[in-house]
C-alpha atoms as a PDB file:
ATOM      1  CA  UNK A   1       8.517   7.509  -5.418  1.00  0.00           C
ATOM      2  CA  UNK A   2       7.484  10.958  -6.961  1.00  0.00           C
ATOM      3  CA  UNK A   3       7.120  13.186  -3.742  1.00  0.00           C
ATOM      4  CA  UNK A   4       8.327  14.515  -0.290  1.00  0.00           C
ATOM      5  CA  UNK A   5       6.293  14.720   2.697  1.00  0.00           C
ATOM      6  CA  UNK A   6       7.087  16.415   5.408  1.00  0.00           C
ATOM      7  CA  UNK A   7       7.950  13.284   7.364  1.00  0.00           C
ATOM      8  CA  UNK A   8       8.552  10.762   4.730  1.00  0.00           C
ATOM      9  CA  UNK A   9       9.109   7.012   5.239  1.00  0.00           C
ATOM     10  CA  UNK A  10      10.388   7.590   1.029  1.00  0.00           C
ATOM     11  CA  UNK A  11      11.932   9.806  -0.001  1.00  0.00           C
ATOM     12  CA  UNK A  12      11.671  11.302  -3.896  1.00  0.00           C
ATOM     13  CA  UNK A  13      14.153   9.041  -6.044  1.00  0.00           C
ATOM     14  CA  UNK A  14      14.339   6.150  -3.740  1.00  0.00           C
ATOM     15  CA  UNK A  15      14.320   3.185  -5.571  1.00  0.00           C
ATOM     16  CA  UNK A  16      12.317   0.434  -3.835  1.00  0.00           C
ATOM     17  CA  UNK A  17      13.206  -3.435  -3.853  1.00  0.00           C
ATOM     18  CA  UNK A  18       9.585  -5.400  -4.613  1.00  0.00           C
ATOM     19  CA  UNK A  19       8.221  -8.630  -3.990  1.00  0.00           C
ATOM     20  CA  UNK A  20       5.388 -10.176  -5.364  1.00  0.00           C
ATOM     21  CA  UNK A  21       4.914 -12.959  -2.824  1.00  0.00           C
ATOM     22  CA  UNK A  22       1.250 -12.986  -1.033  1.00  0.00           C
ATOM     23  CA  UNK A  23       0.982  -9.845   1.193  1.00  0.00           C
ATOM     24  CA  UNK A  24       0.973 -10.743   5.125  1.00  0.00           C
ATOM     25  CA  UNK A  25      -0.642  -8.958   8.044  1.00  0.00           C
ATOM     26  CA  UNK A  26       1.998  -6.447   9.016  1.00  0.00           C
ATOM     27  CA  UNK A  27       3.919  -5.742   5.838  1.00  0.00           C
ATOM     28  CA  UNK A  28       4.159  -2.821   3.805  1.00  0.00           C
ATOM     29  CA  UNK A  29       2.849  -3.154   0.000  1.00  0.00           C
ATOM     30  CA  UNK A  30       2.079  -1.136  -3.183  1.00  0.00           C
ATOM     31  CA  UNK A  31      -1.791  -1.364  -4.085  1.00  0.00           C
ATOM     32  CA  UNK A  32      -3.163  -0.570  -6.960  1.00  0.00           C
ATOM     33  CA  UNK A  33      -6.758   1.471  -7.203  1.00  0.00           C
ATOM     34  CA  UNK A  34      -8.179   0.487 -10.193  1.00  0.00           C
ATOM     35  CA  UNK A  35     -11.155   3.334  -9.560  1.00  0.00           C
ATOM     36  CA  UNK A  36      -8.428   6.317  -9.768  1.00  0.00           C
ATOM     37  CA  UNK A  37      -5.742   4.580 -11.457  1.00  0.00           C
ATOM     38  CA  UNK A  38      -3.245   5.797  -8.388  1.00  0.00           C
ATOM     39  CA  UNK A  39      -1.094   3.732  -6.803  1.00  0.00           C
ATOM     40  CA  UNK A  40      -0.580   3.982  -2.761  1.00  0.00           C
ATOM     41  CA  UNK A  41       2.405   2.441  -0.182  1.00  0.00           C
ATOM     42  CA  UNK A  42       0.363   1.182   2.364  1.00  0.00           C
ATOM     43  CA  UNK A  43       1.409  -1.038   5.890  1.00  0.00           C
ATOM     44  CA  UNK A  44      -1.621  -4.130   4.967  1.00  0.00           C
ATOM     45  CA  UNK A  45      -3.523  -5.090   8.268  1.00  0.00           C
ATOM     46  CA  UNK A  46      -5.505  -8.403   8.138  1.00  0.00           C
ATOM     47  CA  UNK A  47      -8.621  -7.090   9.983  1.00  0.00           C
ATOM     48  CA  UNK A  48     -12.556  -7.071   9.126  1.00  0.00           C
ATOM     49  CA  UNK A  49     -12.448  -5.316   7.137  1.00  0.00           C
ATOM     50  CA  UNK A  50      -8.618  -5.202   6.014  1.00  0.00           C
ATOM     51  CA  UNK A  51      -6.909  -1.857   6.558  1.00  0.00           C
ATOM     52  CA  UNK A  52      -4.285  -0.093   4.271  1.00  0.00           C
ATOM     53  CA  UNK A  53      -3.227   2.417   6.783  1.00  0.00           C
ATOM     54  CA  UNK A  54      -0.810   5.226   5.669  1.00  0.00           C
ATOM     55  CA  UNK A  55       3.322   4.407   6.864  1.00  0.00           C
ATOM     56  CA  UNK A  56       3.682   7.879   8.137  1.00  0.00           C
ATOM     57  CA  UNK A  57      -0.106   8.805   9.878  1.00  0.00           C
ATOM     58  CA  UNK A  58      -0.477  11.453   6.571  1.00  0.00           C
ATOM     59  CA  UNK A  59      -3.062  10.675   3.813  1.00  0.00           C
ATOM     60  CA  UNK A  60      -6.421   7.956   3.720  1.00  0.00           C
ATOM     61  CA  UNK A  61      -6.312   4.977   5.353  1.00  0.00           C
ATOM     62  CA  UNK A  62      -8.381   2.611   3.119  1.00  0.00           C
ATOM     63  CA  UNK A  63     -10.927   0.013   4.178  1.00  0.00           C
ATOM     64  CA  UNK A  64     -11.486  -3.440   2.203  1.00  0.00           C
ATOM     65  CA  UNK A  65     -14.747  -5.754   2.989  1.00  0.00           C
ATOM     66  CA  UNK A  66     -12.711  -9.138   1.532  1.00  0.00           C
ATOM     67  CA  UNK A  67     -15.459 -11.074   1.755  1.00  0.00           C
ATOM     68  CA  UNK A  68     -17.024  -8.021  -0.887  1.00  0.00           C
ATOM     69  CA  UNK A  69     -16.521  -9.090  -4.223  1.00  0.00           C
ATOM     70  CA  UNK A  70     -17.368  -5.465  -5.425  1.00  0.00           C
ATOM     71  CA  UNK A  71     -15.014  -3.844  -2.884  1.00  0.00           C
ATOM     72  CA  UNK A  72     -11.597  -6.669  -3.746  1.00  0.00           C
ATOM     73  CA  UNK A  73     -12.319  -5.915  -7.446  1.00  0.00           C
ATOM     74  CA  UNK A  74     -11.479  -2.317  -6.940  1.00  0.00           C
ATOM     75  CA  UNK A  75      -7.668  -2.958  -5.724  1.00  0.00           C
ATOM     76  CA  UNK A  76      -4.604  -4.749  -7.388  1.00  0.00           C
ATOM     77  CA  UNK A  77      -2.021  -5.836  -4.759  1.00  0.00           C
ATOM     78  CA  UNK A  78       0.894  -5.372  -6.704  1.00  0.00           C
ATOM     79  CA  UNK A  79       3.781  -6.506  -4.434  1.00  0.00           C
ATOM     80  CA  UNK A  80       5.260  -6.233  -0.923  1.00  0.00           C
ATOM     81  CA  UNK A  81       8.237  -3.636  -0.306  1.00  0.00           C
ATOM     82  CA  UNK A  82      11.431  -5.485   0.972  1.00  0.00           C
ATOM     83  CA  UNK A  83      13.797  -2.819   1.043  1.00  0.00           C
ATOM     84  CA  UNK A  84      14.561   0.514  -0.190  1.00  0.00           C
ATOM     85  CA  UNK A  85      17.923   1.909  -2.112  1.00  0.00           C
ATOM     86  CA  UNK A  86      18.457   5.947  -0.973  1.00  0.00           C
END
């Protein structure tokens, strides 16, 4: 984590426990655009299309068609957060 917000969920140098078990509607994981080369914490809705919505209500919430081959090519789910170390 490499930032402060004003009301962050991280905090800069918090150290974050990762899984890399199938995300599930509901949890929190790290995606990966492969457009921008950024990577974004993200609470993972399994809607149509699937939402990435921002933990604290600041920044892009992200829409993905997943039945768009195209739009799923564009993001690497890298892992679900399962705890964080302060």
């Amino acid at each position: 984590v490499t930032s402060n917000h004003l009301h962050p969920v991280y905090n800069m140098g918090d150290i974050l426990l990762i899984s890399r078990r199938p995300i599930r509607d509901g949890d929190t994981g790290i995606f990966m655009n492969k457009e921008n080369g950024r990577a974004y914490i993200r609470k993972f809705y399994q809607t149509e299309p699937c939402k990435l919505e921002p933990l604290n209500g600041y920044g892009e919430t992200f829409y993905v068609d997943s039945h768009s081959k195209e739009d799923m090519d564009k993001w690497i789910k890298f892992g679900v957060v399962v705890a964080k170390i302060r």
